[in-house]
Protein backbone atom coordinates (compact mmCIF):
# COMPACT_ATOMS: atom_id res chain seq x y z
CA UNK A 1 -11.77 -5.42 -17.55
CA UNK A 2 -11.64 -1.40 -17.03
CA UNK A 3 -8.43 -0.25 -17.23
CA UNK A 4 -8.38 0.99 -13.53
CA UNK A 5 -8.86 -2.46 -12.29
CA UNK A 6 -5.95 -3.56 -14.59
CA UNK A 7 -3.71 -0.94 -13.62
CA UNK A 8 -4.79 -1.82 -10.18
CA UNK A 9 -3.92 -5.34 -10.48
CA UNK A 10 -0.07 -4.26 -11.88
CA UNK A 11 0.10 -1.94 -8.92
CA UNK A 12 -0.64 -4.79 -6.61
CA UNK A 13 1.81 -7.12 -8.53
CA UNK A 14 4.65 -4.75 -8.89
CA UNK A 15 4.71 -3.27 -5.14
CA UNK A 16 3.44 -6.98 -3.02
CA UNK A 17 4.89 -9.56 -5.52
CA UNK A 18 9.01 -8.74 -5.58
CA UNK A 19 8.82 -8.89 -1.62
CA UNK A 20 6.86 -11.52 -0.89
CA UNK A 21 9.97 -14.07 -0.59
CA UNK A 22 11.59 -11.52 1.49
CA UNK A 23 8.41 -11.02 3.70
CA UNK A 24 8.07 -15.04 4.41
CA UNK A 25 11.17 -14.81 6.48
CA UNK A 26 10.77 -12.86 9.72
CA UNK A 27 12.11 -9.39 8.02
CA UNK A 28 10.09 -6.62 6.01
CA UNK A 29 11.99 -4.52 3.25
CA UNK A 30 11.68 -1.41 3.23
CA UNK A 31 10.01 -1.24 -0.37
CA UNK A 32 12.03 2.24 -1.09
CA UNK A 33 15.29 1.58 0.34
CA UNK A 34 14.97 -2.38 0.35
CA UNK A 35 16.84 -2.59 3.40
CA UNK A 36 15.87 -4.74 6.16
CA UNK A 37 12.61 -3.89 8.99
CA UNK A 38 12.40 -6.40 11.78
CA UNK A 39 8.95 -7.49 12.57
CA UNK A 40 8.75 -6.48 16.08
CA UNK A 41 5.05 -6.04 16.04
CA UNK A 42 3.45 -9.52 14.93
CA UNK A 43 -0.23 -7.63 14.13
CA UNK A 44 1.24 -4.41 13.21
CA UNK A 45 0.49 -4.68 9.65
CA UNK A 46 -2.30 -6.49 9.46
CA UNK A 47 -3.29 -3.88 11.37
CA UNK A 48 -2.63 -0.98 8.94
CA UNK A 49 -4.44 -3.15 6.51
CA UNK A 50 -7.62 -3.41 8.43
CA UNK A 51 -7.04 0.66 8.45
CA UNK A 52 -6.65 1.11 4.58
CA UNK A 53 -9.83 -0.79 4.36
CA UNK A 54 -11.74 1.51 6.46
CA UNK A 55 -10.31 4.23 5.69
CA UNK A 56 -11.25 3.50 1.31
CA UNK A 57 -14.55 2.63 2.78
CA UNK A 58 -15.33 5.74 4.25
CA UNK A 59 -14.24 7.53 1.56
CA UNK A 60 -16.05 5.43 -0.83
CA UNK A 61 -13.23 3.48 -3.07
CA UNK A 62 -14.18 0.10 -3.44
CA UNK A 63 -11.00 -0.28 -5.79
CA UNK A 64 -8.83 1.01 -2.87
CA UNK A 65 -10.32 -1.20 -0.41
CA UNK A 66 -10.15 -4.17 -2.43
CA UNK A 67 -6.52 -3.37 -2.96
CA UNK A 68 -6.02 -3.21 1.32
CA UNK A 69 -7.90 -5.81 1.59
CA UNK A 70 -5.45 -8.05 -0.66
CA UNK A 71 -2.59 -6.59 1.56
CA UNK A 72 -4.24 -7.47 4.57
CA UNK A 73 -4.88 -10.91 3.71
CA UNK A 74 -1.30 -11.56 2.42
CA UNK A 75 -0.27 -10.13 6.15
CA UNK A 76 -2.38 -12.54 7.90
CA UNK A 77 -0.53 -15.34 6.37
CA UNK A 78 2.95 -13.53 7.15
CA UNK A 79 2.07 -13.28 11.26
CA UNK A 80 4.95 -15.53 12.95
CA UNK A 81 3.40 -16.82 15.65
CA UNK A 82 6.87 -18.09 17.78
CA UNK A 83 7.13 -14.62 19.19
CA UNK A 84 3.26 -14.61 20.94
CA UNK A 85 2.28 -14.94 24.65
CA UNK A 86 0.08 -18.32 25.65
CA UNK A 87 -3.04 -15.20 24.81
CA UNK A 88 -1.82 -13.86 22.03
CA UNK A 89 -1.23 -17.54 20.31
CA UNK A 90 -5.23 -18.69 21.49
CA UNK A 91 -6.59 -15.76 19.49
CA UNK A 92 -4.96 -15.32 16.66
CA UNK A 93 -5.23 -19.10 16.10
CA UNK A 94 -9.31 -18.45 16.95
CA UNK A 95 -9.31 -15.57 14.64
CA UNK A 96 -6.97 -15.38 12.20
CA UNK A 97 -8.90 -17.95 9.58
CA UNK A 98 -11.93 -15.55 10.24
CA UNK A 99 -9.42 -12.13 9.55
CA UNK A 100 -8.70 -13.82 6.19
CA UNK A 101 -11.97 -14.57 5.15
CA UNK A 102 -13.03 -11.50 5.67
CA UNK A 103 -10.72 -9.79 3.71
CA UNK A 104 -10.94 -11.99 0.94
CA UNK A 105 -14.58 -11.41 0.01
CA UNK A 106 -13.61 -7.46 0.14
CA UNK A 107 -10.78 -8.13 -1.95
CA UNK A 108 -12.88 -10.29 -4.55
CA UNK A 109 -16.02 -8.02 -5.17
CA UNK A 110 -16.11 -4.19 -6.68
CA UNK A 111 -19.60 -4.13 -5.18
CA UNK A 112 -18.69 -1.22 -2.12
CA UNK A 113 -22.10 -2.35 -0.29
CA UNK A 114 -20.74 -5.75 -0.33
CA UNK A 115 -17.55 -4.51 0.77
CA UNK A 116 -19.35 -3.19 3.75
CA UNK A 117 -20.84 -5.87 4.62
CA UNK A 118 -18.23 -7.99 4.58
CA UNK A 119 -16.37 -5.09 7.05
CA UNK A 120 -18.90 -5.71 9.80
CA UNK A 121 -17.79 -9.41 10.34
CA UNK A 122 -14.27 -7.63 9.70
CA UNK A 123 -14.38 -5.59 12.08
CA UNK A 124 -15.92 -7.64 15.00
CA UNK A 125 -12.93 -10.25 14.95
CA UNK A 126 -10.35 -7.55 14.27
CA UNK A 127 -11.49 -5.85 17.69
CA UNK A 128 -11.27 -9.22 19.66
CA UNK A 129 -7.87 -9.50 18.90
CA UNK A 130 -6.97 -6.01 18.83
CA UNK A 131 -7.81 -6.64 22.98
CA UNK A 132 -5.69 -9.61 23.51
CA UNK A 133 -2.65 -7.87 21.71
CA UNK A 134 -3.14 -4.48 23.70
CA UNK A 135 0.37 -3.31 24.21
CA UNK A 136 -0.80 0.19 25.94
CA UNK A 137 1.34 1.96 23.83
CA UNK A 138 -1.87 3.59 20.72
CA UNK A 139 -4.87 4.63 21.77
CA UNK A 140 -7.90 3.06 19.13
CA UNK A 141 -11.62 4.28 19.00
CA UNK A 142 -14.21 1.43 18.44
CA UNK A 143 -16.66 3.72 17.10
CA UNK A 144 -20.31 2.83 16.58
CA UNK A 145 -23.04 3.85 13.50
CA UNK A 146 -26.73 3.39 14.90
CA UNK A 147 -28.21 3.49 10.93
CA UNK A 148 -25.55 0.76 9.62
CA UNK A 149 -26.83 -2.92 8.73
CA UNK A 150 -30.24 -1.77 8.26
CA UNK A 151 -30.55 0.24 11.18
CA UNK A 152 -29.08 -2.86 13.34
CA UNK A 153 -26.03 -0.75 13.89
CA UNK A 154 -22.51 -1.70 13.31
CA UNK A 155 -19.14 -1.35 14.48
CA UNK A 156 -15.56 -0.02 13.12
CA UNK A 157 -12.05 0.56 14.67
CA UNK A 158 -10.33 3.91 14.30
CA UNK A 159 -6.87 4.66 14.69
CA UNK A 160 -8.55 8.69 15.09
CA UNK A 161 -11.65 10.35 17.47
CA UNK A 162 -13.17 12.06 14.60
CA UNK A 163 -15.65 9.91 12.86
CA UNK A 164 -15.04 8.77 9.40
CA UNK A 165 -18.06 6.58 8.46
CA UNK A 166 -16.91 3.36 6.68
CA UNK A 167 -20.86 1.99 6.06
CA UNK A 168 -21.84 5.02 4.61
CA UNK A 169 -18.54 6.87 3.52
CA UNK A 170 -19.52 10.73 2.40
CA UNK A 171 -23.19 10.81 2.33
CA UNK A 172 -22.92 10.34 6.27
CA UNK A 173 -19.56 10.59 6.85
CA UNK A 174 -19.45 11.91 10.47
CA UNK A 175 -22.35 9.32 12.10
CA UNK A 176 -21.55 7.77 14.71
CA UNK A 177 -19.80 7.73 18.07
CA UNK A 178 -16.97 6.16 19.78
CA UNK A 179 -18.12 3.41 21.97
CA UNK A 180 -14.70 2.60 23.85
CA UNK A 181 -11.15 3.20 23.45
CA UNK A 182 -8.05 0.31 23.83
CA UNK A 183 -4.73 1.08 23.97
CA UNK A 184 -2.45 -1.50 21.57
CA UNK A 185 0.89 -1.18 19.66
């Protein structure tokens, strides 16, 4: 084992481990101050996870994405779902298995073409239930790369206009094009 992957795997242990007791109950800690964060936005974080992932993609760290990737999944299993419209409940009980699959094979292989892969499926289910939760209060981009998946194209969420390339990071960092926009919290 290289010893960025270990001190990768104490980083993971040392910030996600101490609060995951905490995090079971419907509060977040504030890792800094430890004090309390309700959980006002069921998706919020998994979320920001799906956006670490992309956002180590495009800038080619398959060590950073595997390390969202682990975060994201951990959210998934930390969504409350007592708190969700009739909608809200249908999709994230048709896609939530799929979220954490997904992030699962990121988080287990180094391989950053795998990781991309893996993204595309990622991505698709992340989008259909980014639309169910929309909130109209953040404007996303679902932004499109013609070249990706072998020239079959593929598709990303950004939380930003500009294109940052996730399936091809910085050898074609700005390809692509936003396809449509949601608004969700």
């Amino acid at each position: 084992m290289s010893k960025l992957t270990i001190f990768i795997t104490l980083l993971i242990i040392i910030l996600v481990q101490p609060s995951a007791a905490k995090m079971n109950s419907s509060k977040l800690f504030n890792p800094i101050t430890q004090d309390p964060v309700e959980r006002t936005n069921p998706i919020g974080l998994v979320y920001q996870d799906y956006m670490g992932v992309k956002n180590s993609l495009s800038r080619d760290r398959a060590d950073s994405a595997a390390f969202f990737a682990a975060k994201l999944s951990q959210e998934i299993g930390l969504v409350t779902m007592d708190k969700l419209s009739s909608a809200q409940y249908d999709a994230w009980t048709k896609f939530a298995t799929n979220l954490s699959n997904d992030a699962d094979k990121i988080r287990n292989t180094k391989e950053i073409e795998r990781q991309r892969e893996c993204f595309m499926t990622l991505t698709n289910n992340m989008y259909e239930l980014l639309k169910v939760f929309n909130t109209n209060s953040e404007i996303i981009y679902y932004q499109f790369c013609p070249m990706a998946n072998k020239g079959k194209g593929a598709y990303w969420i950004s939380d930003q206009s500009k294109i940052a390339n996730p399936y091809f990071g910085k050898s074609m960092l700005r390809c692509g094009s936003t396809k449509a926009t949601i608004l969700v919290k």
